[in-house]
PDB file of N, CA and C in Angstrom:
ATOM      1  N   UNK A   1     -89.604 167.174 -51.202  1.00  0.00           N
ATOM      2  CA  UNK A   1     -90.096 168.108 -52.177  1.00  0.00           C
ATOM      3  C   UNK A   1     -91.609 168.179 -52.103  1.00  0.00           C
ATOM      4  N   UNK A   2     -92.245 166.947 -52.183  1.00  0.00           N
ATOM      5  CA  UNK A   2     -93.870 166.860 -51.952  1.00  0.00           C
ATOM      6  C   UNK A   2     -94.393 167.923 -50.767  1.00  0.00           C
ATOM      7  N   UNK A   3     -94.009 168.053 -49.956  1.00  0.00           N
ATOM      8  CA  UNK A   3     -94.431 169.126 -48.720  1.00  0.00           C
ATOM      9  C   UNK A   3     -94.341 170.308 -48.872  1.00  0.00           C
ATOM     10  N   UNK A   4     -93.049 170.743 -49.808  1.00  0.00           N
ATOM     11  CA  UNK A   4     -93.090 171.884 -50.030  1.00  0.00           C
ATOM     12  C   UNK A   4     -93.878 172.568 -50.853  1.00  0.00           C
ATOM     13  N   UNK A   5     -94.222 171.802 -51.981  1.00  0.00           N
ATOM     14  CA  UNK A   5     -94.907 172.056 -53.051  1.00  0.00           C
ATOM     15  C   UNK A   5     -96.968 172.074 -52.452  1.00  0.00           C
ATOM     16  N   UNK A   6     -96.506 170.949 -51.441  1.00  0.00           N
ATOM     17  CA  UNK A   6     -98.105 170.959 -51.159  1.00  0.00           C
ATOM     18  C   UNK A   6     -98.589 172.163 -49.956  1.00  0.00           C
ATOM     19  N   UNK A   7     -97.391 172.616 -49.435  1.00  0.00           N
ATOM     20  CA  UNK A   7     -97.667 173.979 -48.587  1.00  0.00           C
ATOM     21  C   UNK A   7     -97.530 175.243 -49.317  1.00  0.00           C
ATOM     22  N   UNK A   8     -97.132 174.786 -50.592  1.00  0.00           N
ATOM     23  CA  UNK A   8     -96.885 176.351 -51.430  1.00  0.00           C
ATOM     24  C   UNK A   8     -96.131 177.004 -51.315  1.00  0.00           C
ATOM     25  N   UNK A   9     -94.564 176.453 -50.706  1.00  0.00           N
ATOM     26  CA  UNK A   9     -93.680 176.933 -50.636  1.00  0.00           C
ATOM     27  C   UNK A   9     -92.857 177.418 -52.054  1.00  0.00           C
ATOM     28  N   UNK A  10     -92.979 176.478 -52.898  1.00  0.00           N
ATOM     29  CA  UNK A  10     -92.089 176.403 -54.410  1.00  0.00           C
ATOM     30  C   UNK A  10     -93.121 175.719 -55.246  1.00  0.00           C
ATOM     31  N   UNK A  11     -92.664 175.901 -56.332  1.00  0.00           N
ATOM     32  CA  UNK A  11     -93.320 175.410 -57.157  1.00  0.00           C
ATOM     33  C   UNK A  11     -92.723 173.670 -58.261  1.00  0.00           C
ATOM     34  N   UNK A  12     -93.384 173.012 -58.263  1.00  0.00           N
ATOM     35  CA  UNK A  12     -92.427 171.857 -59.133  1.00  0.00           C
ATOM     36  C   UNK A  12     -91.324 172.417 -60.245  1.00  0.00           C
ATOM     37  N   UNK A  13     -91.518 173.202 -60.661  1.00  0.00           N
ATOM     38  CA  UNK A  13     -90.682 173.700 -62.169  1.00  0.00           C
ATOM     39  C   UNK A  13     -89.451 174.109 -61.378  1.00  0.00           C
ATOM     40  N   UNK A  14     -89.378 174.820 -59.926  1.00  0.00           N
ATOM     41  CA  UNK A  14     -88.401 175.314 -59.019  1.00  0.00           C
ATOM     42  C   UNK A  14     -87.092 173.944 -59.395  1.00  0.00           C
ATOM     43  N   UNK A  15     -87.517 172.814 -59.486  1.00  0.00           N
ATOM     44  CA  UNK A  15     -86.287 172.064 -59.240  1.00  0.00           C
ATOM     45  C   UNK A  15     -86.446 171.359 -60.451  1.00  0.00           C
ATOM     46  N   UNK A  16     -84.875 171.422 -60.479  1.00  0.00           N
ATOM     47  CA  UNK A  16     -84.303 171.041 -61.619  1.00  0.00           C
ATOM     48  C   UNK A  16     -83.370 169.697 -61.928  1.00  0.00           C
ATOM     49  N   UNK A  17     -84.254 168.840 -62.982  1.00  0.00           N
ATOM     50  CA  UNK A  17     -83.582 167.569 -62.530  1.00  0.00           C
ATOM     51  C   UNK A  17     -82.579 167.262 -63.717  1.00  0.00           C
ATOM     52  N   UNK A  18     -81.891 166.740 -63.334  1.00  0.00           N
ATOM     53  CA  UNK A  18     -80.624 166.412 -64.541  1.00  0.00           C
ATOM     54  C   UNK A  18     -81.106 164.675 -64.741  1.00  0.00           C
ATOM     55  N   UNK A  19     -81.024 164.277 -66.385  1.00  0.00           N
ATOM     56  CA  UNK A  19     -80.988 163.252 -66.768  1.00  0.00           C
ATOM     57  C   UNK A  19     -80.481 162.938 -67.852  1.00  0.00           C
ATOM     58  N   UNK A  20     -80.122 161.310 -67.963  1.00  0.00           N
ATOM     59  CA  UNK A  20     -79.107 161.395 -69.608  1.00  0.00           C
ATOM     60  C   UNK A  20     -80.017 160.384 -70.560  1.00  0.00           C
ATOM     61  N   UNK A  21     -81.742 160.463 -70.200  1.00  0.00           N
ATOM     62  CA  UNK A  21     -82.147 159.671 -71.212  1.00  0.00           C
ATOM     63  C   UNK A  21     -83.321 160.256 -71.570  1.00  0.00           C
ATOM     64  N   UNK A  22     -84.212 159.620 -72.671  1.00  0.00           N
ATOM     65  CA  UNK A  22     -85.685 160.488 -72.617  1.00  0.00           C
ATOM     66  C   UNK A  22     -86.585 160.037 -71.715  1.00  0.00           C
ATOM     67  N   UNK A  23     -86.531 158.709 -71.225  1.00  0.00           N
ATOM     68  CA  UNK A  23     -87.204 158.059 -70.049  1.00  0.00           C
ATOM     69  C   UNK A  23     -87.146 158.849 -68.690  1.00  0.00           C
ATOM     70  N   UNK A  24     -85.850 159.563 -68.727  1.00  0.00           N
ATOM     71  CA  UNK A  24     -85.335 160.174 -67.463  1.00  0.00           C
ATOM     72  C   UNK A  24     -86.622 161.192 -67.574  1.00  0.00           C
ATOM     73  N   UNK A  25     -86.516 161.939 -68.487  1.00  0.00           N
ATOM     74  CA  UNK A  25     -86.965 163.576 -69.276  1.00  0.00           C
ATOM     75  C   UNK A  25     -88.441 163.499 -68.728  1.00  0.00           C
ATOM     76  N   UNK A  26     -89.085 162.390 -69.666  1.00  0.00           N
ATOM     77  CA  UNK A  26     -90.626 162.591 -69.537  1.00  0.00           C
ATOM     78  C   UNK A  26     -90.868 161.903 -68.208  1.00  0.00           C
ATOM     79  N   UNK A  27     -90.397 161.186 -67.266  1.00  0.00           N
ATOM     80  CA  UNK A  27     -90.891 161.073 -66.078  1.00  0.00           C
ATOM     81  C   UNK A  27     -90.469 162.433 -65.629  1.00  0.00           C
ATOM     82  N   UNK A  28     -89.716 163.557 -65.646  1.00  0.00           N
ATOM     83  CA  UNK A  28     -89.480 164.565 -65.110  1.00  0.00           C
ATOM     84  C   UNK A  28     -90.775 165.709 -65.459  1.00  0.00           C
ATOM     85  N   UNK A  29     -90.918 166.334 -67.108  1.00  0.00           N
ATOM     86  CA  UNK A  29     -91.924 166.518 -67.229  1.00  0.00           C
ATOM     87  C   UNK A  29     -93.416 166.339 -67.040  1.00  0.00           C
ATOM     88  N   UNK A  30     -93.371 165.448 -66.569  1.00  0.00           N
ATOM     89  CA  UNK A  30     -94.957 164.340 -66.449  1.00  0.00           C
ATOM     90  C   UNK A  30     -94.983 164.869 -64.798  1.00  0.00           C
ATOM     91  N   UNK A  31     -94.106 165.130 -64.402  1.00  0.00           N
ATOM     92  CA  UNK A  31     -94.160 165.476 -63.413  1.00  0.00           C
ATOM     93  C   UNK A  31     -93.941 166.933 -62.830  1.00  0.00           C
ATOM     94  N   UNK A  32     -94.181 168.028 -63.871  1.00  0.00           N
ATOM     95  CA  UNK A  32     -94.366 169.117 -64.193  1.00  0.00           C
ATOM     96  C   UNK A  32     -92.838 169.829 -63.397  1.00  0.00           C
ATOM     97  N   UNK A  33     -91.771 168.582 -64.176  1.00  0.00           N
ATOM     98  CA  UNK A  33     -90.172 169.108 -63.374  1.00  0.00           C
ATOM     99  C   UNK A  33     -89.943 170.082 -64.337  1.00  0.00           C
ATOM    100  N   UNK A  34     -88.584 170.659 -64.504  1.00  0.00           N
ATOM    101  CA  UNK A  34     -87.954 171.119 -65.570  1.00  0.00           C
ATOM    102  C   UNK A  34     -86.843 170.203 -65.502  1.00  0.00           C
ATOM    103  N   UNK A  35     -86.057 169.618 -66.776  1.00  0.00           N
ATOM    104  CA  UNK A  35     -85.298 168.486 -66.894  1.00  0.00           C
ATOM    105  C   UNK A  35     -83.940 169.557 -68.081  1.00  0.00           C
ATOM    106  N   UNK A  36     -82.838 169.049 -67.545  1.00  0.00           N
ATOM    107  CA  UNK A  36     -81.525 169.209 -68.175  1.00  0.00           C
ATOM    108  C   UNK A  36     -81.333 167.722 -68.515  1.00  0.00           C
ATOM    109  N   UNK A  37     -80.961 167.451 -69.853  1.00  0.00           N
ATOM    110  CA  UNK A  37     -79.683 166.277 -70.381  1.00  0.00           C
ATOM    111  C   UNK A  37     -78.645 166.549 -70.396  1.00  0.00           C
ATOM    112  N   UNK A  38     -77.822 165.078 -69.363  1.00  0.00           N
ATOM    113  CA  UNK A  38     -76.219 164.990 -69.955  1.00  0.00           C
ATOM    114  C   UNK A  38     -76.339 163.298 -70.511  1.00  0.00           C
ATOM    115  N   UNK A  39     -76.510 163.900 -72.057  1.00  0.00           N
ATOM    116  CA  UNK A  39     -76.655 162.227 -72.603  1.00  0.00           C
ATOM    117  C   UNK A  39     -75.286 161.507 -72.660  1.00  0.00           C
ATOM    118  N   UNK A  40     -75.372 160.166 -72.972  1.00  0.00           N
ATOM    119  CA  UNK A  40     -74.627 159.274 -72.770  1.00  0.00           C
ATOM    120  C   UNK A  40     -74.502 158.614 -74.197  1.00  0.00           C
ATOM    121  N   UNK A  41     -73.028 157.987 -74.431  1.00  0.00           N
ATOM    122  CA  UNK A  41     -73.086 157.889 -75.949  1.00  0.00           C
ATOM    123  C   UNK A  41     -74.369 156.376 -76.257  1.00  0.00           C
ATOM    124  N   UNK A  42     -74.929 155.748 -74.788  1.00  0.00           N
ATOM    125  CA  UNK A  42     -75.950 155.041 -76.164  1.00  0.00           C
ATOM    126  C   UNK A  42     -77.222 156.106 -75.832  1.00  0.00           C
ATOM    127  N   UNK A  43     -77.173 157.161 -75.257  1.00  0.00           N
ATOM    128  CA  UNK A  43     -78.802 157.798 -75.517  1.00  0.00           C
ATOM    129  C   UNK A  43     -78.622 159.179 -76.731  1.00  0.00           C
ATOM    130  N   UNK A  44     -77.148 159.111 -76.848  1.00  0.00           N
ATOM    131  CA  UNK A  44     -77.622 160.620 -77.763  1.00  0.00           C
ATOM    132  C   UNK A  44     -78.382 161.119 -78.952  1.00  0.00           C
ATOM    133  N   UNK A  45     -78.710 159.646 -79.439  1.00  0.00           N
ATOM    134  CA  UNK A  45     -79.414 160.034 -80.629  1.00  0.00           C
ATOM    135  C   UNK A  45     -80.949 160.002 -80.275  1.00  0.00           C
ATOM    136  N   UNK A  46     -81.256 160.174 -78.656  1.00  0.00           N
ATOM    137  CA  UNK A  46     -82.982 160.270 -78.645  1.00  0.00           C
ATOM    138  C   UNK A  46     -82.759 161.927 -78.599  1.00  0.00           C
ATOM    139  N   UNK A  47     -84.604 161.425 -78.771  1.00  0.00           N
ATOM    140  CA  UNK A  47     -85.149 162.857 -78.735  1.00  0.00           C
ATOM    141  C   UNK A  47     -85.920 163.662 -77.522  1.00  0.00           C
ATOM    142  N   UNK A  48     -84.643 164.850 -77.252  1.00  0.00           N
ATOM    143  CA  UNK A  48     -84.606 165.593 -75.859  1.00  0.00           C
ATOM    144  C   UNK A  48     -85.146 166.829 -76.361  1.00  0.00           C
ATOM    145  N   UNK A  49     -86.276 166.913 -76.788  1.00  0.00           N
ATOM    146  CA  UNK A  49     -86.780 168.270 -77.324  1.00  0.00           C
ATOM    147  C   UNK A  49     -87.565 168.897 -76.151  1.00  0.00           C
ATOM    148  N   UNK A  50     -87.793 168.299 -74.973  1.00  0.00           N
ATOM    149  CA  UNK A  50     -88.546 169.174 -73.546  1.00  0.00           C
ATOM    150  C   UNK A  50     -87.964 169.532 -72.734  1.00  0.00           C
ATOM    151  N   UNK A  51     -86.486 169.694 -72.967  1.00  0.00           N
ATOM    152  CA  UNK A  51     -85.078 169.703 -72.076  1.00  0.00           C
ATOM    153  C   UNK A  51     -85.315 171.048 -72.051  1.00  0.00           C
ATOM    154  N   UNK A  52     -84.895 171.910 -71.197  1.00  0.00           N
ATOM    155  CA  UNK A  52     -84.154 172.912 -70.993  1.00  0.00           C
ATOM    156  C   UNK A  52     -83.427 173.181 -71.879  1.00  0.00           C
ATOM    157  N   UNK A  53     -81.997 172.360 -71.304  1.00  0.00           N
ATOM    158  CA  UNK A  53     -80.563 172.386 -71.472  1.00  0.00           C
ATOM    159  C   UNK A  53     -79.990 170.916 -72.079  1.00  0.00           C
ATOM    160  N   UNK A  54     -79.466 170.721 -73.155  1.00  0.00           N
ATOM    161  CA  UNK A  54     -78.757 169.644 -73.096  1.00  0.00           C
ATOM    162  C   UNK A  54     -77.265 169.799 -73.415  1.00  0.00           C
ATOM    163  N   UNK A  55     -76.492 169.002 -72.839  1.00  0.00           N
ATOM    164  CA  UNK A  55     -75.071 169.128 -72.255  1.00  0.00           C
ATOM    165  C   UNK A  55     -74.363 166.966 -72.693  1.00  0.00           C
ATOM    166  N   UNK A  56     -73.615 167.552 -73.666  1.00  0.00           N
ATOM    167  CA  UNK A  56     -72.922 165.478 -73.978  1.00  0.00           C
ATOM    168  C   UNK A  56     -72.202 165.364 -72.827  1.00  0.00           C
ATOM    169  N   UNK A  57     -72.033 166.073 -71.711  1.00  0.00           N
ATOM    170  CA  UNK A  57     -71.633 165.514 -70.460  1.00  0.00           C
ATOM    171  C   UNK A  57     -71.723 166.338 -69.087  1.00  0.00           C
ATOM    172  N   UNK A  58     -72.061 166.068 -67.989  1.00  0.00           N
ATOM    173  CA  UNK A  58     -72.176 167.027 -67.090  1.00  0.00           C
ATOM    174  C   UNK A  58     -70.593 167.325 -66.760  1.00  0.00           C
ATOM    175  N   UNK A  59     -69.538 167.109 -66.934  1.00  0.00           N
ATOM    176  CA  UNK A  59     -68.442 167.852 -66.874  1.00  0.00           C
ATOM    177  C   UNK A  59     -68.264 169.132 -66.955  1.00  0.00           C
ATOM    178  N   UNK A  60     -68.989 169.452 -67.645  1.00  0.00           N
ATOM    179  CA  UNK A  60     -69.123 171.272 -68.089  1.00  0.00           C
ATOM    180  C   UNK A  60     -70.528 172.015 -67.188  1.00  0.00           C
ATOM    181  N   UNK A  61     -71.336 171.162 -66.393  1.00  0.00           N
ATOM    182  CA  UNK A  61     -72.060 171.424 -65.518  1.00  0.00           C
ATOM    183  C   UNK A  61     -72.192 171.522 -64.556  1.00  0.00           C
ATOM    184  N   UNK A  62     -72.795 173.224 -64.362  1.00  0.00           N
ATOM    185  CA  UNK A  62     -72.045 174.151 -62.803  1.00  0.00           C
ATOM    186  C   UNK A  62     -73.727 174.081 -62.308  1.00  0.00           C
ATOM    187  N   UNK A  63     -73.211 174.896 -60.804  1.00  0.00           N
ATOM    188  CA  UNK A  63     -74.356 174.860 -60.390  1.00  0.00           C
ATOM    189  C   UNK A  63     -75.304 175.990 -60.994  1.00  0.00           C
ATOM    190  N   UNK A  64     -74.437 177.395 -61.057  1.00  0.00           N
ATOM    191  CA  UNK A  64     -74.431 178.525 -61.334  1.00  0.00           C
ATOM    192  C   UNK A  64     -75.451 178.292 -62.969  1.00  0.00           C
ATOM    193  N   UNK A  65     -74.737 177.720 -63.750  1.00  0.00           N
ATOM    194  CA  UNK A  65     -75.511 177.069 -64.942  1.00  0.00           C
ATOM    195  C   UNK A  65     -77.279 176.884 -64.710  1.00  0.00           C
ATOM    196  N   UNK A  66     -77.532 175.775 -63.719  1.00  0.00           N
ATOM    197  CA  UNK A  66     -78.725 175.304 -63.775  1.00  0.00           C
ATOM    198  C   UNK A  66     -79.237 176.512 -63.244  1.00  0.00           C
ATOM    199  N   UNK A  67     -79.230 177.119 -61.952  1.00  0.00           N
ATOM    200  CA  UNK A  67     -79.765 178.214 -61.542  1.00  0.00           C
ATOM    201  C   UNK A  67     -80.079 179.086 -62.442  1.00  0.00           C
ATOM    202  N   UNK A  68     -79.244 179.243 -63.340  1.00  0.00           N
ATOM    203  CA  UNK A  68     -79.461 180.368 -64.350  1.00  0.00           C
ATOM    204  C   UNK A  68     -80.517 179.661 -65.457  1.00  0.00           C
ATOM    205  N   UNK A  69     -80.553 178.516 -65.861  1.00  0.00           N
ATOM    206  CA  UNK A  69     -81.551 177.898 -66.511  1.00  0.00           C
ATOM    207  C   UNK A  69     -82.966 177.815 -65.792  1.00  0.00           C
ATOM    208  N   UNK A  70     -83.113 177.728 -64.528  1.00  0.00           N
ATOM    209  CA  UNK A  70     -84.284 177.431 -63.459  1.00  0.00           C
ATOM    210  C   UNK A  70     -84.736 178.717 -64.064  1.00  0.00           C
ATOM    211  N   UNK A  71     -84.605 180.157 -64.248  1.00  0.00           N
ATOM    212  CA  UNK A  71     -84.685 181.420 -63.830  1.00  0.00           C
ATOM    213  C   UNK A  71     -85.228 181.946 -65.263  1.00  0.00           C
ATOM    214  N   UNK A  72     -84.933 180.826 -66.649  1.00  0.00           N
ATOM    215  CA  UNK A  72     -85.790 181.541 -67.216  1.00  0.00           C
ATOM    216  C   UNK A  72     -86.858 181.061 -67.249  1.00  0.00           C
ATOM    217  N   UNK A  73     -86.614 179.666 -66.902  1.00  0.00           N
ATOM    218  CA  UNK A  73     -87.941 178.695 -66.938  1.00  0.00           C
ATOM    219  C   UNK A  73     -89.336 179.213 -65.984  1.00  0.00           C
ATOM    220  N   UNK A  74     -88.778 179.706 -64.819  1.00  0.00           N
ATOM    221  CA  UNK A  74     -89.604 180.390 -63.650  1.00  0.00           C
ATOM    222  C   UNK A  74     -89.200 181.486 -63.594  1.00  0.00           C
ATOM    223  N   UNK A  75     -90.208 182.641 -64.109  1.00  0.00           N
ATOM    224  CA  UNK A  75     -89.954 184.326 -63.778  1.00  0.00           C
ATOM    225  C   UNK A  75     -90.308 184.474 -62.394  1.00  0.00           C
ATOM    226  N   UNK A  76     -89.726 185.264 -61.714  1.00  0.00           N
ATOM    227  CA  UNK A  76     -90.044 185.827 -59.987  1.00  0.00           C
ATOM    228  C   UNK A  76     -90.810 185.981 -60.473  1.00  0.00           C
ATOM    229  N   UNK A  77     -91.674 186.061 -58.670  1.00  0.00           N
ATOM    230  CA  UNK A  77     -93.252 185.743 -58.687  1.00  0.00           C
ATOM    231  C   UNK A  77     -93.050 187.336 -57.515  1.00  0.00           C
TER     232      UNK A  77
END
């Protein structure tokens, strides 16, 4: 990912990382990701307020889903 981003191919927000904690989240943000939660019953009661998307399990998580979440996060350029 580092190469691409450093040739200007994509941009960091382009990829989309799935995590089920807030530790997951803000190393994602901090890292200017865009972050989806599929929390887990001991993380659900943190606070995922920089999420995208949050989801109590990726079972119900398509690909089609995130793509469509990436897309509002990043308007074509």
């Amino acid at each position: 990912m580092k190469s691409f981003v450093e040739a200007g191919r994509v941009t960091k927000r382009l990829f989309g990382i799935v995590e089920d904690s807030v530790i997951g989240l803000q190393a994602a943000t901090r890292g200017g990701m865009s972050c989806v939660i599929s929390y887990t019953s001991s993380t659900a009661e943190q606070d995922f307020k920089d999420a995208i998307a949050i989801y109590p399990d990726s079972s119900n998580l398509r690909l089609k889903d995130l793509e469509l979440l990436l897309q509002k996060v990043v308007p074509d350029s």
